[in-house]
N, C-alpha and C. Protein backbone atom coordinates (compact mmCIF):
# COMPACT_ATOMS: atom_id res chain seq x y z
N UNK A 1 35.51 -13.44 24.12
CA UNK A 1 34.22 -13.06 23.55
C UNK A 1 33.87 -11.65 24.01
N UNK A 2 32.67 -11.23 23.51
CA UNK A 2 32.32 -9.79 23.48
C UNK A 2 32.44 -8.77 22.52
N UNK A 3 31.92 -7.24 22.08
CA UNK A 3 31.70 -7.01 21.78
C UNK A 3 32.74 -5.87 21.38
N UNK A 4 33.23 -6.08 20.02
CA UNK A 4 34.44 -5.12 19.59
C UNK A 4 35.81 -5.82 19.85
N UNK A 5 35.72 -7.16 20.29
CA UNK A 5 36.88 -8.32 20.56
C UNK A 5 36.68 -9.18 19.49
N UNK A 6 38.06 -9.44 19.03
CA UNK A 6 37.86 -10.53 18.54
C UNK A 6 38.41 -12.16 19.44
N UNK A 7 37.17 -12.96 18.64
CA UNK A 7 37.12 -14.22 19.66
C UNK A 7 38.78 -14.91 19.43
N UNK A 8 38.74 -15.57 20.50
CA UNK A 8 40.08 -16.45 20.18
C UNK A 8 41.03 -16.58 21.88
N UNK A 9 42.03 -17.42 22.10
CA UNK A 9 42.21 -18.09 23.44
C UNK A 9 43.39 -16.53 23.24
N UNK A 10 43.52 -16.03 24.87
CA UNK A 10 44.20 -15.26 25.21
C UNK A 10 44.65 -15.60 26.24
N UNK A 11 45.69 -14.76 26.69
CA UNK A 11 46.32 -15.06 27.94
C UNK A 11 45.60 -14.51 28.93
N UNK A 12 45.84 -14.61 30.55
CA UNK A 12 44.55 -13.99 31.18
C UNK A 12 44.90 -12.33 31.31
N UNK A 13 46.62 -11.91 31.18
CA UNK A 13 47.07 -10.67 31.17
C UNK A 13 46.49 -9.44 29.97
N UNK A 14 46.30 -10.75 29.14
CA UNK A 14 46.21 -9.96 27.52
C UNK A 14 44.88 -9.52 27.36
N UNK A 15 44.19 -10.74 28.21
CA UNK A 15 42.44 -10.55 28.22
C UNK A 15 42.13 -9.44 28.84
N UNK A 16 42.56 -9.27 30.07
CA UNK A 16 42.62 -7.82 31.50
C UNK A 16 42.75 -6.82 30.71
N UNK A 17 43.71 -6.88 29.82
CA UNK A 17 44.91 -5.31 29.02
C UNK A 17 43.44 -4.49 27.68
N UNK A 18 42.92 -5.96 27.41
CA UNK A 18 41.64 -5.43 25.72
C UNK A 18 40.70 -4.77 26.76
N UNK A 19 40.15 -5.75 28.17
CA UNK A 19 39.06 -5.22 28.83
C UNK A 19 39.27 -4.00 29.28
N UNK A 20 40.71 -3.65 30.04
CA UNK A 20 40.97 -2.19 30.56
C UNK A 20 40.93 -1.29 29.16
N UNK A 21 41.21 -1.22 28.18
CA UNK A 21 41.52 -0.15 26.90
C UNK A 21 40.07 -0.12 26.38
N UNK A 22 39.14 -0.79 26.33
CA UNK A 22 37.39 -0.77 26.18
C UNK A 22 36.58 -0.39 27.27
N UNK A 23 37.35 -0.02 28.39
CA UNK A 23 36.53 0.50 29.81
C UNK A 23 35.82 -0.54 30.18
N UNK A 24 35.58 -1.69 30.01
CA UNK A 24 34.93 -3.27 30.34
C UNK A 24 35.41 -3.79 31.62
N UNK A 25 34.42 -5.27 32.22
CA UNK A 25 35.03 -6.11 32.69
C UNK A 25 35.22 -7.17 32.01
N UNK A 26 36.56 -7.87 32.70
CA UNK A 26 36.34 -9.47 32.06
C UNK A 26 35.80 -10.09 32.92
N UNK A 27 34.59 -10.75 32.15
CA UNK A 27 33.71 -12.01 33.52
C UNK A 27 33.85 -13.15 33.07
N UNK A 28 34.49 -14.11 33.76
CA UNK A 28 34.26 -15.43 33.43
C UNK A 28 32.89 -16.16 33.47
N UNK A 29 32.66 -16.31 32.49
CA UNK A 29 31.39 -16.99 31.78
C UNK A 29 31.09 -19.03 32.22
N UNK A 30 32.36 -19.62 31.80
CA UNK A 30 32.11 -20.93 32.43
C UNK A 30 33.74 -21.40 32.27
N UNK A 31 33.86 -21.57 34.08
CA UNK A 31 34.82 -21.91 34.55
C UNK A 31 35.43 -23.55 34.28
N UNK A 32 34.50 -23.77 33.84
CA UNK A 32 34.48 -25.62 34.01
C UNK A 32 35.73 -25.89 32.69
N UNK A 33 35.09 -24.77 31.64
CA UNK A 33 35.50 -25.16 29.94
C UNK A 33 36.87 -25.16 30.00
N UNK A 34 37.41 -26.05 28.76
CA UNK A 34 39.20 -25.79 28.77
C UNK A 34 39.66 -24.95 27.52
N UNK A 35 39.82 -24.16 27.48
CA UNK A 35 40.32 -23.14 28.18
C UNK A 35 38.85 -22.29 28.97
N UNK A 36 39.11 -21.98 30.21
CA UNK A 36 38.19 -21.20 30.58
C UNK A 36 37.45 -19.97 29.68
N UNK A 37 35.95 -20.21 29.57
CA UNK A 37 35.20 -18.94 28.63
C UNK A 37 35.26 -17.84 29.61
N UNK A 38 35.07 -16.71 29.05
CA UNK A 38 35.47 -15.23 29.38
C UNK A 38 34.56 -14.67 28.13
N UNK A 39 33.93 -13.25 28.69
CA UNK A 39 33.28 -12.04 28.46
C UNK A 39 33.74 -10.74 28.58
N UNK A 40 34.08 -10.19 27.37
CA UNK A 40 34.79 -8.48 27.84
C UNK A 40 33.18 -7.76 27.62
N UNK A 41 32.76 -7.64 28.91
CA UNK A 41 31.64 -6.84 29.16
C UNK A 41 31.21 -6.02 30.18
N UNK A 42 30.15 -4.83 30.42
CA UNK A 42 30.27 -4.24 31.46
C UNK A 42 29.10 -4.99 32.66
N UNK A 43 30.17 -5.50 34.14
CA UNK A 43 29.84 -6.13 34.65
C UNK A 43 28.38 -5.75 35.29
N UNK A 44 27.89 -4.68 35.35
CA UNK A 44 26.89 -3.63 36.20
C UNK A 44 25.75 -4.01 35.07
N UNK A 45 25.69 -4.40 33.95
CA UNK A 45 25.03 -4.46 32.78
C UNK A 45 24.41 -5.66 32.74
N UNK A 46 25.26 -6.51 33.13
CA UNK A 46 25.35 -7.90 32.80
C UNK A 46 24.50 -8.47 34.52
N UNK A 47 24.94 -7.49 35.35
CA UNK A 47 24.00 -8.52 36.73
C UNK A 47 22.81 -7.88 36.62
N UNK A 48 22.27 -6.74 35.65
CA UNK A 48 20.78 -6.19 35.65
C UNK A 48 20.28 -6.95 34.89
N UNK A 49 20.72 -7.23 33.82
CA UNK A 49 20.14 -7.92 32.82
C UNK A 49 20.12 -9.42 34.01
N UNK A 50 20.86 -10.03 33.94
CA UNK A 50 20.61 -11.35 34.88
C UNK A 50 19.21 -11.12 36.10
N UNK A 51 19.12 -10.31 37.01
CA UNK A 51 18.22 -9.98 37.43
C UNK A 51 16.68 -9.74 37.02
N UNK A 52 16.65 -9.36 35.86
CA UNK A 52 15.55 -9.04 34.74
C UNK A 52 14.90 -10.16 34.85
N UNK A 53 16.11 -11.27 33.94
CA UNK A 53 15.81 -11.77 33.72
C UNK A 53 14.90 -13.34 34.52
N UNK A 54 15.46 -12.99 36.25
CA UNK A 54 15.03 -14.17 36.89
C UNK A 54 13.42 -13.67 37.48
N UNK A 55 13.38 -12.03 37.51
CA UNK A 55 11.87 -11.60 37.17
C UNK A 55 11.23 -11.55 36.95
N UNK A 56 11.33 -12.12 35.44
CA UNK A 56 10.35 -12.76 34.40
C UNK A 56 10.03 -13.81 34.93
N UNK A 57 11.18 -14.82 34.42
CA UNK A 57 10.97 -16.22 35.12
C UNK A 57 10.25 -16.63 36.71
N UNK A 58 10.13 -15.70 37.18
CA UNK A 58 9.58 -15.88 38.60
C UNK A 58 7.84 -15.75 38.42
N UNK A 59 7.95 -14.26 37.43
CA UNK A 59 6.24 -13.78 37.03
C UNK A 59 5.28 -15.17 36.53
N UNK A 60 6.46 -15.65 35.88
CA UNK A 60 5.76 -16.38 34.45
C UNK A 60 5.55 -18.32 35.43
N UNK A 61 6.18 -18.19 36.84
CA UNK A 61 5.72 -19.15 37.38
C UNK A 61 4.66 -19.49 38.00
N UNK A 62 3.68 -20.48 37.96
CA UNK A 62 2.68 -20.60 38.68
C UNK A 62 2.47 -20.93 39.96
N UNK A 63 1.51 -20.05 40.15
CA UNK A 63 1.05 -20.32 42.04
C UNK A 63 0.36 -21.16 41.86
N UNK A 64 -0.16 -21.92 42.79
CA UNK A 64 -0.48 -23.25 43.50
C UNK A 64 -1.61 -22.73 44.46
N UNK A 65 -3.00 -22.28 44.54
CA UNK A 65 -3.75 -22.04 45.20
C UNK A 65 -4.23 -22.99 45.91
N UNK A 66 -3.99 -23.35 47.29
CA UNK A 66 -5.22 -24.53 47.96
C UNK A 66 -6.21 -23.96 48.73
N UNK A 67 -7.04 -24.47 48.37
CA UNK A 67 -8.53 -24.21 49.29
C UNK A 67 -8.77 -25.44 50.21
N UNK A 68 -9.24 -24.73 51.24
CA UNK A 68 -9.96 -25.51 52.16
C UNK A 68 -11.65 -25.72 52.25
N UNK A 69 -11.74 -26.62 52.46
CA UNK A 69 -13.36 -27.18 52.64
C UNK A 69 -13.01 -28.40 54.32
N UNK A 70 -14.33 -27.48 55.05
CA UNK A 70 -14.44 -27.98 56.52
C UNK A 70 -15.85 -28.65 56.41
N UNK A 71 -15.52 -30.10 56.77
CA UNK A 71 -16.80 -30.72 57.47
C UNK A 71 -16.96 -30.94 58.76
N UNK A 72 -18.40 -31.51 59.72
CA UNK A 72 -18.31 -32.33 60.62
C UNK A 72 -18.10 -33.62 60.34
N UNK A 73 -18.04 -34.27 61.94
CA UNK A 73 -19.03 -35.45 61.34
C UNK A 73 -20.35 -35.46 61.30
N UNK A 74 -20.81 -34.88 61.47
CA UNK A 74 -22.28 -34.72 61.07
C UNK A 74 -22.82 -33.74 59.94
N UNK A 75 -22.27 -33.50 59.50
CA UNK A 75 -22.55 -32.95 58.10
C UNK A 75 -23.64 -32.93 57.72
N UNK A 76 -24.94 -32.76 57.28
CA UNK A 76 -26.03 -33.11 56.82
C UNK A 76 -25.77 -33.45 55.15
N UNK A 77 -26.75 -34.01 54.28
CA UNK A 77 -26.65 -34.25 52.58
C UNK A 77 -26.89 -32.88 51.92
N UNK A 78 -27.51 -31.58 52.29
CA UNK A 78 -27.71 -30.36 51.61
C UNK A 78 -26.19 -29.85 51.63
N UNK A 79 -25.56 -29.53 53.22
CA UNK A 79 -24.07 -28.93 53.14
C UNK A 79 -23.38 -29.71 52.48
N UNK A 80 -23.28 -30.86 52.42
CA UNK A 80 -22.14 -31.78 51.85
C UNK A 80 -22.44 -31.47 50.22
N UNK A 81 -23.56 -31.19 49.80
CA UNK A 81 -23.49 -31.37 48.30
C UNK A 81 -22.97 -29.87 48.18
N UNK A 82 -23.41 -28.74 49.17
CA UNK A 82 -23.35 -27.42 48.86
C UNK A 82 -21.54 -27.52 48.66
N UNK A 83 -20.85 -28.17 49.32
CA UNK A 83 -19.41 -28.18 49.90
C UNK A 83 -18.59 -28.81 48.46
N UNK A 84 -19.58 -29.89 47.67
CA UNK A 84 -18.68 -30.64 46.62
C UNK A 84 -19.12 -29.61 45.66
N UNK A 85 -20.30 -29.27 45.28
CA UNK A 85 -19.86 -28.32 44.26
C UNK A 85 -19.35 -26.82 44.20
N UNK A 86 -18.57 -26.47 45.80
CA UNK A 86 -17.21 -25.42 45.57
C UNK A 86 -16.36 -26.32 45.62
N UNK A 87 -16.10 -27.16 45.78
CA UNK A 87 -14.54 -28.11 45.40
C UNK A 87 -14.49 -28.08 44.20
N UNK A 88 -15.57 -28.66 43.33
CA UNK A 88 -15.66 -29.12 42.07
C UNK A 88 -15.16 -27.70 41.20
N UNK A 89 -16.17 -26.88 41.30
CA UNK A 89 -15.39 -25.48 41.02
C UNK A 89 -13.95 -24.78 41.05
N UNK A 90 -13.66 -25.10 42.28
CA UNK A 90 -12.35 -24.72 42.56
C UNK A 90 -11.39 -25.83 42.00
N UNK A 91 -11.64 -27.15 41.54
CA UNK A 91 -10.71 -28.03 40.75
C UNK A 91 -11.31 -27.19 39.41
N UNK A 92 -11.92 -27.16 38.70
CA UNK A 92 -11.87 -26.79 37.38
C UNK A 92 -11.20 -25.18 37.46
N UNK A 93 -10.91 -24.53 38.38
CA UNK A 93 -9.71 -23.29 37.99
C UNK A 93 -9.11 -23.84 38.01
N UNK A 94 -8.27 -24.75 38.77
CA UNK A 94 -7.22 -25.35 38.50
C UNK A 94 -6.04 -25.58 40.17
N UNK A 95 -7.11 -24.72 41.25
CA UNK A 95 -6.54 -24.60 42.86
C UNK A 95 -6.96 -26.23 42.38
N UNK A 96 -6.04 -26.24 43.68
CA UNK A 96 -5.73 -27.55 44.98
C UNK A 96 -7.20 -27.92 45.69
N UNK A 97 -7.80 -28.88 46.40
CA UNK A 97 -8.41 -28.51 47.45
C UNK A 97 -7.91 -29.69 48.39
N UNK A 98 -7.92 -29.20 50.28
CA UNK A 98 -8.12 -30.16 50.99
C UNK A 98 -8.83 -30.09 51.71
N UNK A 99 -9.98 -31.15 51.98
CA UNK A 99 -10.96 -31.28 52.48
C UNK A 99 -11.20 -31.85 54.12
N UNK A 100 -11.21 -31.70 54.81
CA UNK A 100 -11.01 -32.13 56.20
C UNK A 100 -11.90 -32.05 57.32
N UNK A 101 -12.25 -33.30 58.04
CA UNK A 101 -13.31 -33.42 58.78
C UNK A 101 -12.62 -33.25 60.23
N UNK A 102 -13.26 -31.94 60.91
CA UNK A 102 -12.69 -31.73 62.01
C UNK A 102 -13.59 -32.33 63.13
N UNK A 103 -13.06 -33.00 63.96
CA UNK A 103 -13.52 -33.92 65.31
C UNK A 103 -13.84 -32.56 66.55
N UNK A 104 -14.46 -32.41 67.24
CA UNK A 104 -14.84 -31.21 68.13
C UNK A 104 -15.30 -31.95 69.56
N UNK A 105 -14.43 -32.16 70.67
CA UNK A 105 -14.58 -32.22 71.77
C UNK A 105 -14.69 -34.39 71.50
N UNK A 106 -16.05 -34.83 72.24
CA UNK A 106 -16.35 -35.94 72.08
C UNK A 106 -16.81 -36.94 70.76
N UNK A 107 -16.35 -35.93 69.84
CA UNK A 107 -17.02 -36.37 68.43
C UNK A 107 -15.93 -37.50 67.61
N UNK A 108 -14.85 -37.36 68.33
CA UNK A 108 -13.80 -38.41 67.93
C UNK A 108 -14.06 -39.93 67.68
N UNK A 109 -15.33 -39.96 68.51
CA UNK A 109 -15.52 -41.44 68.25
C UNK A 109 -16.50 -41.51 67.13
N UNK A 110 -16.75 -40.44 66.55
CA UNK A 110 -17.64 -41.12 65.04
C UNK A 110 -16.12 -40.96 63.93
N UNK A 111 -15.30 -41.17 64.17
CA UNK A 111 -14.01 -41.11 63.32
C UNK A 111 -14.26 -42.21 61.68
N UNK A 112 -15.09 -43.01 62.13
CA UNK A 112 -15.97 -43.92 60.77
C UNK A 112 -16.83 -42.76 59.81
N UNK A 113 -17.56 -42.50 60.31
CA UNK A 113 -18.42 -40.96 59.90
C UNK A 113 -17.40 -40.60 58.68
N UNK A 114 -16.39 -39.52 59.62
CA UNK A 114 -16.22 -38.61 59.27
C UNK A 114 -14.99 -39.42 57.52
N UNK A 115 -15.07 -40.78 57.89
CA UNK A 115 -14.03 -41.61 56.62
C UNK A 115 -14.94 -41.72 55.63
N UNK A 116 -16.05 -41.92 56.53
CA UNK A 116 -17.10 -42.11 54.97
C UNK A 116 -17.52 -40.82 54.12
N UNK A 117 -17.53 -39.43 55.35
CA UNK A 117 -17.79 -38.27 54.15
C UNK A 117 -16.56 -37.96 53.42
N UNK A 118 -14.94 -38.25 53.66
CA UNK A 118 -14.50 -38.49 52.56
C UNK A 118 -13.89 -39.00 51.37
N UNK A 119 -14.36 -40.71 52.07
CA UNK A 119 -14.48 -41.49 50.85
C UNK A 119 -15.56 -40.67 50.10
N UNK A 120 -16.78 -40.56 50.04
CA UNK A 120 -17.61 -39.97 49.34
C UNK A 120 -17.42 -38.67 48.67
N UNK A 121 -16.40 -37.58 48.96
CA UNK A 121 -16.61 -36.82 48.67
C UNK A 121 -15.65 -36.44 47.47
N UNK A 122 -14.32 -37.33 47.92
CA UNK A 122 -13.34 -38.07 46.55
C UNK A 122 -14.26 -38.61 45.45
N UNK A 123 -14.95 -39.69 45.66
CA UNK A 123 -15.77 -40.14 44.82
C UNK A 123 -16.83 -39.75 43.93
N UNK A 124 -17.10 -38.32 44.54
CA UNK A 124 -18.00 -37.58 43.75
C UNK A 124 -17.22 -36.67 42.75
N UNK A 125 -15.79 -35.96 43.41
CA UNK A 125 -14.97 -35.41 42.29
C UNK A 125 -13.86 -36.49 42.00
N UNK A 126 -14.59 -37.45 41.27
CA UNK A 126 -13.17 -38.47 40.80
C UNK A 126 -12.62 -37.70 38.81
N UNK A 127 -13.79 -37.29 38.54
CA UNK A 127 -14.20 -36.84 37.09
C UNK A 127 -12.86 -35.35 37.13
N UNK A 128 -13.29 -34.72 37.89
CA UNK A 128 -12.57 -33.16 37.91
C UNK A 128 -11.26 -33.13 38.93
N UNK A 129 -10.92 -34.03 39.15
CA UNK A 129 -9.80 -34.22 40.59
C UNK A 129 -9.13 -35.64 41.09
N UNK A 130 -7.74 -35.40 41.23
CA UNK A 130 -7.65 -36.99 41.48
C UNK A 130 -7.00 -36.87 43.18
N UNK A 131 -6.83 -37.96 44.12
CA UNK A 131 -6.40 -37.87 45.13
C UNK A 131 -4.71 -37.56 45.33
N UNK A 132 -4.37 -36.36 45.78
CA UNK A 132 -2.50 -36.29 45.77
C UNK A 132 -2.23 -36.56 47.01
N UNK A 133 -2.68 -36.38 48.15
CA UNK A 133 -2.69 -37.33 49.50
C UNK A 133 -3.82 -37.98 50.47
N UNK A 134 -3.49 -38.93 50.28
CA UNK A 134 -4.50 -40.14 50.77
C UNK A 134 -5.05 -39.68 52.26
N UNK A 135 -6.36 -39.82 52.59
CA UNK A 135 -6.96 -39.77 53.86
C UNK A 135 -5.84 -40.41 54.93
N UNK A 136 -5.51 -38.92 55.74
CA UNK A 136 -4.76 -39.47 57.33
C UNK A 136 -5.32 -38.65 58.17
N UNK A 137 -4.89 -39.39 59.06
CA UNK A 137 -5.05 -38.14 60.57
C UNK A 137 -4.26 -37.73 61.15
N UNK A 138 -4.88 -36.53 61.57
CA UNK A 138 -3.74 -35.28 61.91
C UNK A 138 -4.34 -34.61 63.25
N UNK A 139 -3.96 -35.51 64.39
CA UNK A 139 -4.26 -34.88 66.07
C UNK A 139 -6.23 -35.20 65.45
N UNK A 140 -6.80 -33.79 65.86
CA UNK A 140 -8.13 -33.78 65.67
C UNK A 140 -9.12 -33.89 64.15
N UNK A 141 -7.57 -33.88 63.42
CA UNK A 141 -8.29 -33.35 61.62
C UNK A 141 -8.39 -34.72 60.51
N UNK A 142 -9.05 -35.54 59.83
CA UNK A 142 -8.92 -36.23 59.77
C UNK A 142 -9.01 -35.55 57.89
N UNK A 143 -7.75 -35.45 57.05
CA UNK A 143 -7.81 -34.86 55.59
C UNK A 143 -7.41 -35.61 54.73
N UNK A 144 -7.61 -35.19 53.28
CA UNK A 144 -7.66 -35.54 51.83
C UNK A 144 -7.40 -34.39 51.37
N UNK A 145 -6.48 -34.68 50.27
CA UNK A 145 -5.62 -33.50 49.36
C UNK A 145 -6.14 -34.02 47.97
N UNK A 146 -6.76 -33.13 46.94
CA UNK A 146 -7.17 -33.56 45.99
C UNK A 146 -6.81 -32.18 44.51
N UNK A 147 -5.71 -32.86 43.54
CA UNK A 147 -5.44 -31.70 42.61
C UNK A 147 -6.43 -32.02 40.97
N UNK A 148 -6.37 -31.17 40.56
CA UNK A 148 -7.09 -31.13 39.40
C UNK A 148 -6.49 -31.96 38.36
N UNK A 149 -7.46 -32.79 37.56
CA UNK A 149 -6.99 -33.83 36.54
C UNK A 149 -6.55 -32.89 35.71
N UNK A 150 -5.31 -33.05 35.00
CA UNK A 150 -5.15 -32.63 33.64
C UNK A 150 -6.08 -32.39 32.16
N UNK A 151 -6.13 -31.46 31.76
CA UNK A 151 -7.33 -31.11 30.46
C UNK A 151 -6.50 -31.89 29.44
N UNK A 152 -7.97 -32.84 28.84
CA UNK A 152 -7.11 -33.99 27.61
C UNK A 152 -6.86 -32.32 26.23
């Protein structure tokens, strides 16, 4: 294959002999095939273009933004609502959020507390967000990972 060749099975000497008289390389294309595929092309051409092309493909992939949201356990009902509607926000762009109630010195023992602000706080974005990892604990942090529902 390639350009100013005509297609058809060659020997690998005969293939070398068209690529040297066209100033080309021969690149093997897919080794697997029987008879092996081959390219009389210029190899310097062919890894820019390949490069280009995984450039694009890299641009055109999406990032994954997560936000964080910090409670106590003592939280009051003004911060906690102030706190769900930047989650709620930040699920309708389309970020991540995880939400996590940090324990501070002796506060470990309201560890109930801090389950109920986020059972509750799942429950308030059940509409805009679903749970992607379930409430655990982590040393002092007790978190919930929550990604954005899909748009019907």
């Amino acid at each position: 294959m390639g350009d100013n060749v005509e297609q058809g099975v060659y020997e690998t000497k005969e293939a070398l002999r068209i690529a040297q008289e066209l100033g080309l390389d021969l690149v093997e294309i897919n080794a697997k095939a029987n008879p092996p595929v081959c390219k009389v092309i210029d190899y310097s051409k062919f890894k820019y273009e390949q490069k280009k092309k995984q450039k694009e493909m890299k641009a055109k992939a999406q990032k994954t933004v997560v936000k964080e949201i910090r409670f106590g356990p003592n939280t009051d009902e003004h911060d906690f609502n102030f706190k769900v509607k930047h989650a709620e926000n930040f699920l309708k762009e389309g970020c991540k959020v995880r939400a996590y109630v940090q324990f501070v010195g002796r506060a470990i023992v309201f560890k109930e507390r801090g389950e109920e602000i986020l059972k509750k706080f799942i429950e308030l974005l059940d509409e805009v967000g679903k749970v992607e990892q379930p409430l655990q604990m982590e040393g002092k942090k007790m978190t919930v990972s929550l990604v954005p529902k899909p748009k019907k």
